[in-house]
C-alpha atoms as a PDB file:
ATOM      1  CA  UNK A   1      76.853  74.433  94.618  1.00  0.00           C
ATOM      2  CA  UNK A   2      73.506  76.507  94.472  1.00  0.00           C
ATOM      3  CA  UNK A   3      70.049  75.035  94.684  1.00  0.00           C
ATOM      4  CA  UNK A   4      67.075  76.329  92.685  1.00  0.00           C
ATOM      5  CA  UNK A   5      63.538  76.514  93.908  1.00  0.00           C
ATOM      6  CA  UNK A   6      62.941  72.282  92.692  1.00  0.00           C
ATOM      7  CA  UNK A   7      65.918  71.712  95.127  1.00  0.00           C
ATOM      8  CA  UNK A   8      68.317  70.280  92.443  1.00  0.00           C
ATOM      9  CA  UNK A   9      72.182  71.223  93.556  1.00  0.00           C
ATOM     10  CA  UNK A  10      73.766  72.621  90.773  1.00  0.00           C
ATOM     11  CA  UNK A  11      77.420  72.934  90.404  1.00  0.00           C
ATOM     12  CA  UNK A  12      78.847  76.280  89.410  1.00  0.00           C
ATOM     13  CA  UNK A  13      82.566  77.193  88.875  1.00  0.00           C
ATOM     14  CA  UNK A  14      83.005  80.422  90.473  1.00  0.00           C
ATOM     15  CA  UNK A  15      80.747  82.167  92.712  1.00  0.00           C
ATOM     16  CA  UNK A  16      79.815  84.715  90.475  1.00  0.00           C
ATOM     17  CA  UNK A  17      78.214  82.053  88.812  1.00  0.00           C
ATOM     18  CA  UNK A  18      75.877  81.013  91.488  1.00  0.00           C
ATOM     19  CA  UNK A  19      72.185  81.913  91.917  1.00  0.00           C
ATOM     20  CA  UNK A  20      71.935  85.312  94.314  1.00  0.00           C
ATOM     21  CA  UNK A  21      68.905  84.622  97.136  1.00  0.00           C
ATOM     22  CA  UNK A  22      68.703  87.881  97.455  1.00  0.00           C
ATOM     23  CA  UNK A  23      67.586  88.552  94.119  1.00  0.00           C
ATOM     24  CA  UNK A  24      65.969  85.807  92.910  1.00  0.00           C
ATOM     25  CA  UNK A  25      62.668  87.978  92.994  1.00  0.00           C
ATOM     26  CA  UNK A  26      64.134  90.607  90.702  1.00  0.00           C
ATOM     27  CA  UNK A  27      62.125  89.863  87.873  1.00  0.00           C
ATOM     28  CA  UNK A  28      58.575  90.398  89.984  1.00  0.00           C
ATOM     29  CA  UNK A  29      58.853  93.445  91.606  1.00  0.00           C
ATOM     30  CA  UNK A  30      58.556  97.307  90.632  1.00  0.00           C
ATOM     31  CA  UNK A  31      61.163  98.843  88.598  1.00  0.00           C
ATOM     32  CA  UNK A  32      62.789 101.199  91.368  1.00  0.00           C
ATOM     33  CA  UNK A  33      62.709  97.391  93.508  1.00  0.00           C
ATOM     34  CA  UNK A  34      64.802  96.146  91.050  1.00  0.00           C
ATOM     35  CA  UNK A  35      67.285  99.520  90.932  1.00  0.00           C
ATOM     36  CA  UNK A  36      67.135  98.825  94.471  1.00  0.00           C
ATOM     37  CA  UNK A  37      67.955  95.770  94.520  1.00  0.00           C
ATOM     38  CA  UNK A  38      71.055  95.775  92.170  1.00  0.00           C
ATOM     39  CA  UNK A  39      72.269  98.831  94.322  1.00  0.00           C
ATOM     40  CA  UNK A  40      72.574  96.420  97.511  1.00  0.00           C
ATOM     41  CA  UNK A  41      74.756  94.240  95.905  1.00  0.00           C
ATOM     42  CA  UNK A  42      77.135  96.899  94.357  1.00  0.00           C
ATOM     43  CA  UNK A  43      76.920  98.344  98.084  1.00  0.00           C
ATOM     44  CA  UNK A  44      79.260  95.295  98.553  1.00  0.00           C
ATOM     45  CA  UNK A  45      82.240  96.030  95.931  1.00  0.00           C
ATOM     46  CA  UNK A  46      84.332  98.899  98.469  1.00  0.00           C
ATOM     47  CA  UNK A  47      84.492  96.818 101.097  1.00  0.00           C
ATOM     48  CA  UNK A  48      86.031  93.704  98.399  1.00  0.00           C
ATOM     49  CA  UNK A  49      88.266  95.874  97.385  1.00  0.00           C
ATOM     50  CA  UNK A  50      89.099  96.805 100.630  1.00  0.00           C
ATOM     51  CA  UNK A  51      89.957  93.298 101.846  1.00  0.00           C
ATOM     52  CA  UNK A  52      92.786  93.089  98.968  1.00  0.00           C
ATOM     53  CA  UNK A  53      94.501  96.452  99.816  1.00  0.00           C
ATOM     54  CA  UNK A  54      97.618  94.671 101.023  1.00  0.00           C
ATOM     55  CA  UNK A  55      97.729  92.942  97.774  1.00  0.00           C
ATOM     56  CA  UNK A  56      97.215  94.943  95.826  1.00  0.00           C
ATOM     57  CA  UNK A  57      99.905  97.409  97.350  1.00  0.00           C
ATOM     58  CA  UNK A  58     102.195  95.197  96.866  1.00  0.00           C
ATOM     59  CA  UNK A  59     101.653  94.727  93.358  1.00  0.00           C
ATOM     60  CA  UNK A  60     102.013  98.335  92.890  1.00  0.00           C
ATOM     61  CA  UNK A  61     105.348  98.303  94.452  1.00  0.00           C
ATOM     62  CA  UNK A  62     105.882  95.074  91.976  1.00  0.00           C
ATOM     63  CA  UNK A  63     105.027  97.779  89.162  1.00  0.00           C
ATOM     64  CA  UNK A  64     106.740 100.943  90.123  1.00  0.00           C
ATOM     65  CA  UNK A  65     109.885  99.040  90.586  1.00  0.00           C
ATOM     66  CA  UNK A  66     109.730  97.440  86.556  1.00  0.00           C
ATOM     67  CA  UNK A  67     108.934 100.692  85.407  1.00  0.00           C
ATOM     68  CA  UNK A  68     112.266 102.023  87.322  1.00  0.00           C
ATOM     69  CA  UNK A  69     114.077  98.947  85.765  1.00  0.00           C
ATOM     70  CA  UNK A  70     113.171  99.981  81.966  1.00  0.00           C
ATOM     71  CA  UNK A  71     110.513  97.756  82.155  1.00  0.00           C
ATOM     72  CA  UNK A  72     106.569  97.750  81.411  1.00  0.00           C
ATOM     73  CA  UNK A  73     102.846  96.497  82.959  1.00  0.00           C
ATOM     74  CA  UNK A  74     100.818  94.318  80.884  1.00  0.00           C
ATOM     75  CA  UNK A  75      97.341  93.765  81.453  1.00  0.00           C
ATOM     76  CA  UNK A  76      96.072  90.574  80.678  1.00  0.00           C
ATOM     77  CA  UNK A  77      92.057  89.991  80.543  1.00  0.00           C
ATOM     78  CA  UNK A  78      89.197  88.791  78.057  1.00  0.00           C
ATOM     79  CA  UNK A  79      85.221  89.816  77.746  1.00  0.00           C
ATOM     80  CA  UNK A  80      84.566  92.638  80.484  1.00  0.00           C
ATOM     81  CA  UNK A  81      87.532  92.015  82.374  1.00  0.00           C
ATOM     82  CA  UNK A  82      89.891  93.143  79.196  1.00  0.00           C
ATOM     83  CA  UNK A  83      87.820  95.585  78.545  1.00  0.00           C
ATOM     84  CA  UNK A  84      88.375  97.471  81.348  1.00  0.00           C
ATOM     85  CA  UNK A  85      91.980  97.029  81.740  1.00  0.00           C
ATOM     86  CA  UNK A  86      92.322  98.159  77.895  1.00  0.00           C
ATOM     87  CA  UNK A  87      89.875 100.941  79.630  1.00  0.00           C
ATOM     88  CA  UNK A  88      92.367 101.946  81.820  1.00  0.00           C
ATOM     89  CA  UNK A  89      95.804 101.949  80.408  1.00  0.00           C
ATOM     90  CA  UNK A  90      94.556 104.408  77.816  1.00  0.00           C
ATOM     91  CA  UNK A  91      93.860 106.904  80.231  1.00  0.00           C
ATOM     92  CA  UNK A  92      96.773 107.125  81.734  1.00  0.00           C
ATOM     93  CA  UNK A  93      98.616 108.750  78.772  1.00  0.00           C
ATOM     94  CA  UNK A  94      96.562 111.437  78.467  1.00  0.00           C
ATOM     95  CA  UNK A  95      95.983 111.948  82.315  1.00  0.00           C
ATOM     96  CA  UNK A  96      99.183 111.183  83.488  1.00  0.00           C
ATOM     97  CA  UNK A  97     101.572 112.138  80.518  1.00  0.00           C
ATOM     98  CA  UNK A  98     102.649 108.603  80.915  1.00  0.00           C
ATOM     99  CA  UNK A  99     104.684 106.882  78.377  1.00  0.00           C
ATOM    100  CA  UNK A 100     102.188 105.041  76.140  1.00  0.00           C
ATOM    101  CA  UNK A 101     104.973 101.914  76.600  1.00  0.00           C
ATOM    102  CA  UNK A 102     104.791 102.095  80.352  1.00  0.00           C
ATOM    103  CA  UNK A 103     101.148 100.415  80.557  1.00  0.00           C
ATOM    104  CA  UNK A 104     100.378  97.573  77.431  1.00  0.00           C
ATOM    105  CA  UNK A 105      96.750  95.878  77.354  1.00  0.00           C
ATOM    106  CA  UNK A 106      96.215  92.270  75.925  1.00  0.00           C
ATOM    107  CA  UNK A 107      92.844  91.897  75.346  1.00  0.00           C
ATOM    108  CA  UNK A 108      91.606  87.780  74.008  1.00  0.00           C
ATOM    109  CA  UNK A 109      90.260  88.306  70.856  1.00  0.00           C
ATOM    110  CA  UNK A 110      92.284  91.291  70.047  1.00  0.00           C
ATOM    111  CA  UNK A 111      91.167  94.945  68.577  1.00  0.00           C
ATOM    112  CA  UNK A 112      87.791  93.490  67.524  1.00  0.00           C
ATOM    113  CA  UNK A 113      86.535  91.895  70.845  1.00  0.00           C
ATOM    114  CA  UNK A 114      86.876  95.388  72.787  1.00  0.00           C
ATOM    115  CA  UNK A 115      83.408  96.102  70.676  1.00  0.00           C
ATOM    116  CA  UNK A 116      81.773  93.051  70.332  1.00  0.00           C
ATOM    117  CA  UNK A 117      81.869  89.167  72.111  1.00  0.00           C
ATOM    118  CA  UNK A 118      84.547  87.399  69.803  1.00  0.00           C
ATOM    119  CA  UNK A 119      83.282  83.729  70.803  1.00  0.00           C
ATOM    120  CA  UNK A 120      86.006  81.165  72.328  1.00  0.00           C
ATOM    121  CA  UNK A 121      88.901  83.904  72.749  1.00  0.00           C
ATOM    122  CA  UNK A 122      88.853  83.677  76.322  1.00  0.00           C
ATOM    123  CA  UNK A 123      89.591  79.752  75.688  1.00  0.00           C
ATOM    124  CA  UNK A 124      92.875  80.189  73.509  1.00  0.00           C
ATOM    125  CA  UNK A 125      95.326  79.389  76.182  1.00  0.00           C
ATOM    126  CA  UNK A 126      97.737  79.531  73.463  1.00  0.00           C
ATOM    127  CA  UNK A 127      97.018  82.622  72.186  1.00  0.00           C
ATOM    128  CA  UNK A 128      98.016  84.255  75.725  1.00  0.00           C
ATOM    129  CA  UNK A 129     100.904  82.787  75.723  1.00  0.00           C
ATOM    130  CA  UNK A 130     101.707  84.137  72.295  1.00  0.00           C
ATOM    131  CA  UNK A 131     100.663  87.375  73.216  1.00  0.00           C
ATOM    132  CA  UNK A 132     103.140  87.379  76.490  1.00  0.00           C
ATOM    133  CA  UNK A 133     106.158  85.688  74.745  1.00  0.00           C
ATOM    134  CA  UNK A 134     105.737  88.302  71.490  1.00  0.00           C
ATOM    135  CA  UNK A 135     105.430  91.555  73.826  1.00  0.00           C
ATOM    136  CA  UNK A 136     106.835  90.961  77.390  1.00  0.00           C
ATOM    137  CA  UNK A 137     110.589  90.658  78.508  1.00  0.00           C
ATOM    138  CA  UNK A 138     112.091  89.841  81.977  1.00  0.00           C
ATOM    139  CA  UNK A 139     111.679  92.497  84.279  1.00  0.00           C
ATOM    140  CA  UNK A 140     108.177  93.339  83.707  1.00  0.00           C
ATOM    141  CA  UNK A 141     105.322  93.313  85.735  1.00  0.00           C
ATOM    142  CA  UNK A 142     102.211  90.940  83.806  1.00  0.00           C
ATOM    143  CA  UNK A 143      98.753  91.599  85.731  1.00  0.00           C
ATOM    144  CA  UNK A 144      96.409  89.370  84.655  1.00  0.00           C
ATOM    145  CA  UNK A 145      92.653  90.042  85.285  1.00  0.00           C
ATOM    146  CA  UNK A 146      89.468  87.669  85.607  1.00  0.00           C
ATOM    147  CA  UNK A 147      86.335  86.918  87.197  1.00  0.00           C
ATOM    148  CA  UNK A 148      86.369  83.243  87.407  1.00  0.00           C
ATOM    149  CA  UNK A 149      90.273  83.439  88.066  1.00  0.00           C
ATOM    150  CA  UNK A 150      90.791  80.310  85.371  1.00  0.00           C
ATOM    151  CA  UNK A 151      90.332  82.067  82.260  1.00  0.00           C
ATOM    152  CA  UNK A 152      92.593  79.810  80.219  1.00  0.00           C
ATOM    153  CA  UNK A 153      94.241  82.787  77.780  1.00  0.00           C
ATOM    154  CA  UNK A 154      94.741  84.820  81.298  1.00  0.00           C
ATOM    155  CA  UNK A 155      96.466  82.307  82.966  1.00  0.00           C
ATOM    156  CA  UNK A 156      98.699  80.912  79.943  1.00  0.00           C
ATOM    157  CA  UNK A 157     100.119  84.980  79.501  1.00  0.00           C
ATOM    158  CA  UNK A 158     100.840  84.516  83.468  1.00  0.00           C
ATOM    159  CA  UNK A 159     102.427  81.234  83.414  1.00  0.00           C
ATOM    160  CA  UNK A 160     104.492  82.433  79.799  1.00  0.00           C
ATOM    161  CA  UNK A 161     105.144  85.789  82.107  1.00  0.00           C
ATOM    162  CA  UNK A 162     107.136  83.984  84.814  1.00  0.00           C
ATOM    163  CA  UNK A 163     108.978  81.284  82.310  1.00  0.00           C
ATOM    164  CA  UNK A 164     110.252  84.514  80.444  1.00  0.00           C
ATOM    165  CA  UNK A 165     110.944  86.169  84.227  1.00  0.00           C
ATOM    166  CA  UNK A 166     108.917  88.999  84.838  1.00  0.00           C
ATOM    167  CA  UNK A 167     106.657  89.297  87.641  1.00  0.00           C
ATOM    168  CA  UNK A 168     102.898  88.285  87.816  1.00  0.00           C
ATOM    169  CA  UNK A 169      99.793  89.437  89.582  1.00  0.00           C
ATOM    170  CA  UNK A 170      96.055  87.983  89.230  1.00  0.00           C
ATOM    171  CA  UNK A 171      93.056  89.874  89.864  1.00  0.00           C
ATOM    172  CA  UNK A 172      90.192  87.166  90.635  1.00  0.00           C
ATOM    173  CA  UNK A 173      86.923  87.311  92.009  1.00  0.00           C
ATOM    174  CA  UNK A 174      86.880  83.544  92.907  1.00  0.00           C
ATOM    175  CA  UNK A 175      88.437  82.983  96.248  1.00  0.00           C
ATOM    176  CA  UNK A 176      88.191  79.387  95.574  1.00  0.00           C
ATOM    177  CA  UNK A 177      89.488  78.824  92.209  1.00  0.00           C
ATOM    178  CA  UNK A 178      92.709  76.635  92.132  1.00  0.00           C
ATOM    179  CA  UNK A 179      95.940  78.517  92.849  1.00  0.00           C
ATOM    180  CA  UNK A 180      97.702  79.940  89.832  1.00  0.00           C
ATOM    181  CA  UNK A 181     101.578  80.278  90.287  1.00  0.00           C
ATOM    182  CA  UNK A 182     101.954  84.407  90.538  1.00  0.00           C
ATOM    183  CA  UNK A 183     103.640  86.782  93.084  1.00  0.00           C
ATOM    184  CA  UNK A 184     101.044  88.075  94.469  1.00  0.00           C
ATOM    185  CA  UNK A 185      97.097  87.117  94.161  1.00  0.00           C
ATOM    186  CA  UNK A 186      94.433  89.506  94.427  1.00  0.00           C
ATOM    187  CA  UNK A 187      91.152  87.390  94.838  1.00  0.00           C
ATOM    188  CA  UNK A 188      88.110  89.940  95.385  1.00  0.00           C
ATOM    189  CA  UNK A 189      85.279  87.769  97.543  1.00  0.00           C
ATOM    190  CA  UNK A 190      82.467  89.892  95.495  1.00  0.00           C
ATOM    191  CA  UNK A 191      79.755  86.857  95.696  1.00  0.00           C
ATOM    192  CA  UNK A 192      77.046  86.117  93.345  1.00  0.00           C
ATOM    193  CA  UNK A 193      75.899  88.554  90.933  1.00  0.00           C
ATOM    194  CA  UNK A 194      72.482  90.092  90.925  1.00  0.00           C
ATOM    195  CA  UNK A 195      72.013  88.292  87.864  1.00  0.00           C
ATOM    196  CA  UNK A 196      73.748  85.225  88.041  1.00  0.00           C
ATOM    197  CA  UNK A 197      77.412  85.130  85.785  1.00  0.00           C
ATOM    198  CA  UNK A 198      76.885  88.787  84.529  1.00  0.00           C
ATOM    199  CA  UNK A 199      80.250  89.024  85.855  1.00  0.00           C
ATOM    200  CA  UNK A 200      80.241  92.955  83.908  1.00  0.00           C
ATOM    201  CA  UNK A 201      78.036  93.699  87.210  1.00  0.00           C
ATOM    202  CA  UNK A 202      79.752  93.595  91.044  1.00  0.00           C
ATOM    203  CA  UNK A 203      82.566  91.762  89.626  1.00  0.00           C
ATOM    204  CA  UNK A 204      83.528  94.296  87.096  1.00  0.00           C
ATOM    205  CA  UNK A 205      83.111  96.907  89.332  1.00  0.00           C
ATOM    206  CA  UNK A 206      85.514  95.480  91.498  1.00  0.00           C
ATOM    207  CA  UNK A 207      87.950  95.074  88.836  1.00  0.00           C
ATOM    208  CA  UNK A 208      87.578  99.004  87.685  1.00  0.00           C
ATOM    209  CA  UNK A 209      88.459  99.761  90.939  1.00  0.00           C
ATOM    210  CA  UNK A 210      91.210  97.886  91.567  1.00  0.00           C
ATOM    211  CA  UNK A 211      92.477  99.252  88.306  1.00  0.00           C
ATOM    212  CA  UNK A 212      92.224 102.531  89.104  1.00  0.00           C
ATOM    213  CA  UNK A 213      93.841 102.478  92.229  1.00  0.00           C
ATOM    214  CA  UNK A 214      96.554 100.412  90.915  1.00  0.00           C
ATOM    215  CA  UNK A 215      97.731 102.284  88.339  1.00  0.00           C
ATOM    216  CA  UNK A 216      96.849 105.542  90.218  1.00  0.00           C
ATOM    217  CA  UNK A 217      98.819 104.616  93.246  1.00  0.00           C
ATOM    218  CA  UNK A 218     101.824 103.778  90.508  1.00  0.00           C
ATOM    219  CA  UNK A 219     101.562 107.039  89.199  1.00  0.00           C
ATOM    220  CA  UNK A 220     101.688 109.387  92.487  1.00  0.00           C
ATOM    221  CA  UNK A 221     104.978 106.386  93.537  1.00  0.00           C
ATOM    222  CA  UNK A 222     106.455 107.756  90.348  1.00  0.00           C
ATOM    223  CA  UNK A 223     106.128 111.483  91.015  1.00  0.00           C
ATOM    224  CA  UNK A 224     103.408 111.658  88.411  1.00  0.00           C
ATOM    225  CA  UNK A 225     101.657 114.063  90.559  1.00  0.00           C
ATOM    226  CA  UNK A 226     102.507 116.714  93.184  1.00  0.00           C
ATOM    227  CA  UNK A 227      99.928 116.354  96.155  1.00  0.00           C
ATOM    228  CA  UNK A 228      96.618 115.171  94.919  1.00  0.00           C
ATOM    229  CA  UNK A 229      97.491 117.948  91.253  1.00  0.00           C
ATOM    230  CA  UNK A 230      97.733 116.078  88.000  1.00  0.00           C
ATOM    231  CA  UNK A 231     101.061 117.629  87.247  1.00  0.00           C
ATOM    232  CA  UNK A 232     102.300 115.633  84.590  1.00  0.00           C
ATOM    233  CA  UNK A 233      99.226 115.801  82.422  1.00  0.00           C
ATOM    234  CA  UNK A 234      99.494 116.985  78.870  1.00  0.00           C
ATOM    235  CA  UNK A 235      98.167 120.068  77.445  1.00  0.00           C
ATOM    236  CA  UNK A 236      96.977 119.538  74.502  1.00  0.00           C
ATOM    237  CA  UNK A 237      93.950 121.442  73.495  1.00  0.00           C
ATOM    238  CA  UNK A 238      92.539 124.740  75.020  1.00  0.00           C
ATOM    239  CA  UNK A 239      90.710 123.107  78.108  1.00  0.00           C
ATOM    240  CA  UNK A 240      93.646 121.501  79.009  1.00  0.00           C
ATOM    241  CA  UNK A 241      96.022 124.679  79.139  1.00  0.00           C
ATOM    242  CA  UNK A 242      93.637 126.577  81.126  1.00  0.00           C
ATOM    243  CA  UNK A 243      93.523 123.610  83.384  1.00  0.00           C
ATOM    244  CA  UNK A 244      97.287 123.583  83.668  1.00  0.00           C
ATOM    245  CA  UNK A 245      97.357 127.021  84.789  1.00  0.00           C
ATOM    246  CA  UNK A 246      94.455 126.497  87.262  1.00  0.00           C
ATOM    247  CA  UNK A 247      96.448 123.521  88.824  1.00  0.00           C
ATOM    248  CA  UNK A 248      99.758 125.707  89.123  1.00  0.00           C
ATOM    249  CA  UNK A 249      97.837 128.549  90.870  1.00  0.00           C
ATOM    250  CA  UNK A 250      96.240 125.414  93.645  1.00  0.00           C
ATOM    251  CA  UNK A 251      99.840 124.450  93.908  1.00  0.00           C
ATOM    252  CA  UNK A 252     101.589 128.129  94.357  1.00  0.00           C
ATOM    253  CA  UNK A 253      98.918 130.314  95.170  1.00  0.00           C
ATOM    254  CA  UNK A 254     100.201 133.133  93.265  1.00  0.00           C
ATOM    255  CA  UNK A 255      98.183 134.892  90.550  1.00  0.00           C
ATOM    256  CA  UNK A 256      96.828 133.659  87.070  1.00  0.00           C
ATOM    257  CA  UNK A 257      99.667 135.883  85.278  1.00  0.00           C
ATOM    258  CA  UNK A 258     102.468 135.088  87.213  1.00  0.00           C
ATOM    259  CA  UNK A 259     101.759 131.313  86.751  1.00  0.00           C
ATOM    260  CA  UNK A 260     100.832 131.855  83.008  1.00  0.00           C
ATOM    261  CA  UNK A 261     104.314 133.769  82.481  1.00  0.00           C
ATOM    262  CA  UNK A 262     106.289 130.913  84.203  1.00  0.00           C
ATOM    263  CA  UNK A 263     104.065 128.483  82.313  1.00  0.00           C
ATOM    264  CA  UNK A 264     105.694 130.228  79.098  1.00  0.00           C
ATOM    265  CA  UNK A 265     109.268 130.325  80.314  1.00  0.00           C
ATOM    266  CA  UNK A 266     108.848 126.618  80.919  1.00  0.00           C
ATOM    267  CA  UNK A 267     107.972 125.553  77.532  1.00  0.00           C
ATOM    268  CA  UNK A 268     104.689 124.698  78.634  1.00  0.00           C
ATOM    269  CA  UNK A 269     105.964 122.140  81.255  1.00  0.00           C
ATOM    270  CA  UNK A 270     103.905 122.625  84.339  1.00  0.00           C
ATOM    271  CA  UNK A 271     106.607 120.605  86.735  1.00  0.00           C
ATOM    272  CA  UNK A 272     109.244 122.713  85.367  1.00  0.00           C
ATOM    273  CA  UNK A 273     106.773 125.841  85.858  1.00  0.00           C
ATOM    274  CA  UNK A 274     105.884 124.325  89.484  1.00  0.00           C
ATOM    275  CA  UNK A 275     109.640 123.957  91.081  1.00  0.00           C
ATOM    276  CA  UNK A 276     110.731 127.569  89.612  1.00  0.00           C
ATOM    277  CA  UNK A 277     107.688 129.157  91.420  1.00  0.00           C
ATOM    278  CA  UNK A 278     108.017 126.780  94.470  1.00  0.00           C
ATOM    279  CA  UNK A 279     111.555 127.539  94.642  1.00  0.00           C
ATOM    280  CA  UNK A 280     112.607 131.162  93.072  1.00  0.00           C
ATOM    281  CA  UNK A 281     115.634 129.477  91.275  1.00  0.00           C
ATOM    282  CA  UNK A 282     115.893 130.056  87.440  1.00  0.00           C
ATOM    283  CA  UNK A 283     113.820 127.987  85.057  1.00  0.00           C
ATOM    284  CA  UNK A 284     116.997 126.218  83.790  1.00  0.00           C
ATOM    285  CA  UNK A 285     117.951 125.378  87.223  1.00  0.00           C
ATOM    286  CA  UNK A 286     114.353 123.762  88.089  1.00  0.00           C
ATOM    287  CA  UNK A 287     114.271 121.522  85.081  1.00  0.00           C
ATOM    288  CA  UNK A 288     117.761 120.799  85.981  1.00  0.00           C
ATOM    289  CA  UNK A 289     117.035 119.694  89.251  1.00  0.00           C
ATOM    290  CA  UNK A 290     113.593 118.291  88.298  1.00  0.00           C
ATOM    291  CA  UNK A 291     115.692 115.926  85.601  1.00  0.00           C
ATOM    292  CA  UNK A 292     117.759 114.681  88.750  1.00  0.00           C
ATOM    293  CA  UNK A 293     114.921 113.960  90.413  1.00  0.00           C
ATOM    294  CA  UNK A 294     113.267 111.941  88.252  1.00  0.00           C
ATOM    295  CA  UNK A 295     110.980 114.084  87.680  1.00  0.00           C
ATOM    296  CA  UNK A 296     109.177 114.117  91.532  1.00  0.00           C
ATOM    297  CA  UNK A 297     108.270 117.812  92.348  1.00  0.00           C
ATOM    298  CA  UNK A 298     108.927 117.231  95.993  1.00  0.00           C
ATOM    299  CA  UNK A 299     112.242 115.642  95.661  1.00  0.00           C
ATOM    300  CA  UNK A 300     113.974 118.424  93.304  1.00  0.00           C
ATOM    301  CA  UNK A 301     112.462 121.006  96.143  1.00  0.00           C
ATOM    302  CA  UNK A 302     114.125 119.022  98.600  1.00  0.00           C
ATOM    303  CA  UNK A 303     117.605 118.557  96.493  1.00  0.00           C
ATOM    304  CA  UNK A 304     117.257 122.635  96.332  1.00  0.00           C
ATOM    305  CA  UNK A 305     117.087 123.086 100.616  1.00  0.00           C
ATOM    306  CA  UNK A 306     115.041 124.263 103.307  1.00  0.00           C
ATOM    307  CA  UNK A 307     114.463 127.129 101.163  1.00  0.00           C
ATOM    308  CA  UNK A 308     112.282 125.673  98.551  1.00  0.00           C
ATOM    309  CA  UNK A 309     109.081 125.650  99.553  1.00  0.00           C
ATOM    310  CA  UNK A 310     106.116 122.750  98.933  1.00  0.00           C
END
């Protein structure tokens, strides 16, 4: 319930939805008062997020082991909320090397609503569960993402999810909403918006970074990275080579033409490049041992000994 200045109680169905009191002045004051104001309530989101770190860990652990399986991670969302997961299972391709299969977003409305509001998507229950039963197999991990943690084609893909048998995870920002059946339940206490429902504000904020650090966190459990190096990014323009060589000099310390020579042996694969520095052993022999370890840097140093270094 929120009251307005008359005193009336209004009912509201998440509390994103509610009337903010501390910004109910926002349309009086001074321009920089109003930048001010908006950056007190964003001041908020870290410490959400923060509260849900247990959750959200294990959802990651929930992801890394589908992936393992053969499996993939569908996001689920509609209006902002699918927007930013579509957001952020393109970039992990590109930043990650990651198998464009590995990470699938379902957006309500489809192609067309990532540009503009497709009106009543979000309400086609039906058409999530489509979506899910169409694209999604047992052993998969379906994260489904929403503000008001209700959204009815959301939380038909998760209940289709767990009748087909893969795992579920819901990213809310309504505490209070009634319980969905998932595995795990990520419910972000982010409050009322500056602007009342304008859930693209602190609650979409939250969501971006719970994205982030999901799928980041996946990708450094999968070896995706060596340290805090993107080492299994892809190379694919000028930038991005000299970038590759930058990141194998951080890792080795050894000269630019030593790493761009081993670069070249390698084929261009900076993990391959990475262990045969790391290591001394023959390229063969580091994409050898690379390929038995799954491709984690500091697992096919280890299979080579205490004399591997890293």
């Amino acid at each position: 319930m929120t009251s307005p200045p008359n005193g009336v109680a209004v009912r509201v169905d998440s509390p994103t939805e509610a009337r903010n009191p501390r910004t109910e002045d926002i349309d009086r004051v001074s321009t920089l008062e109003v930048l001010r104001l908006i950056n007190q309530e964003d001041r908020q989101v870290p410490d959400a997020v923060a509260a849900v770190l247990p959750e959200l860990a294990r959802a990651v652990d929930l992801a890394v082991a589908a992936l393992h399986g053969g499996g993939r991670v569908h996001y689920v969302g509609a209006g902002t909320s699918g927007r930013l997961a579509t957001l952020d299972a393109a970039e992990l391709p590109p930043t990650f090397n990651a198998p464009p299969e590995w990470f699938v977003a379902h957006h309500a409305g489809g192609a067309e609503a990532l540009v503009r509001a497709v009106e009543n998507a979000e309400d086609e229950a039906a058409g999530g569960a489509a979506e899910i039963r169409r694209h999604a197999a047992p052993g998969d991990l379906v994260l489904g993402v929403t503000a008001s943690g209700r959204t009815p084609f959301v939380v038909a893909a998760l209940e289709q999810a767990r009748a087909l048998g893969a795992r579920t995870v819901l990213v809310s920002n309504n505490p209070d909403a009634a319980p969905v059946d998932v595995d795990v339940l990520i419910a972000l206490d982010t409050g009322p918006e500056a602007i009342a429902g304008s859930t693209r504000m602190k609650a979409g904020s939250s969501q971006k970074l719970v994205l982030t650090s999901f799928s980041t966190a996946v990708m450094v459990k999968l070896g995706r990275t060596y340290s805090n190096l993107m080492v299994s990014m892809r190379a694919t323009n000028a930038k991005l080579r000299g970038r590759t060589v930058r990141i194998l000099r951080e890792a080795t310390g050894l000269a630019e033409p030593e790493c761009t020579a081993a670069l070249a042996e390698a084929d261009g694969d900076l993990k391959v490049a990475l262990v045969r520095l790391l290591s001394g052993v023959p390229t063969a022999r580091a994409a050898e041992v690379l390929a038995a370890a799954h491709g984690h840097v500091r697992q096919a140093l280890s299979l080579l000994g205490p004399g591997a270094t890293g």
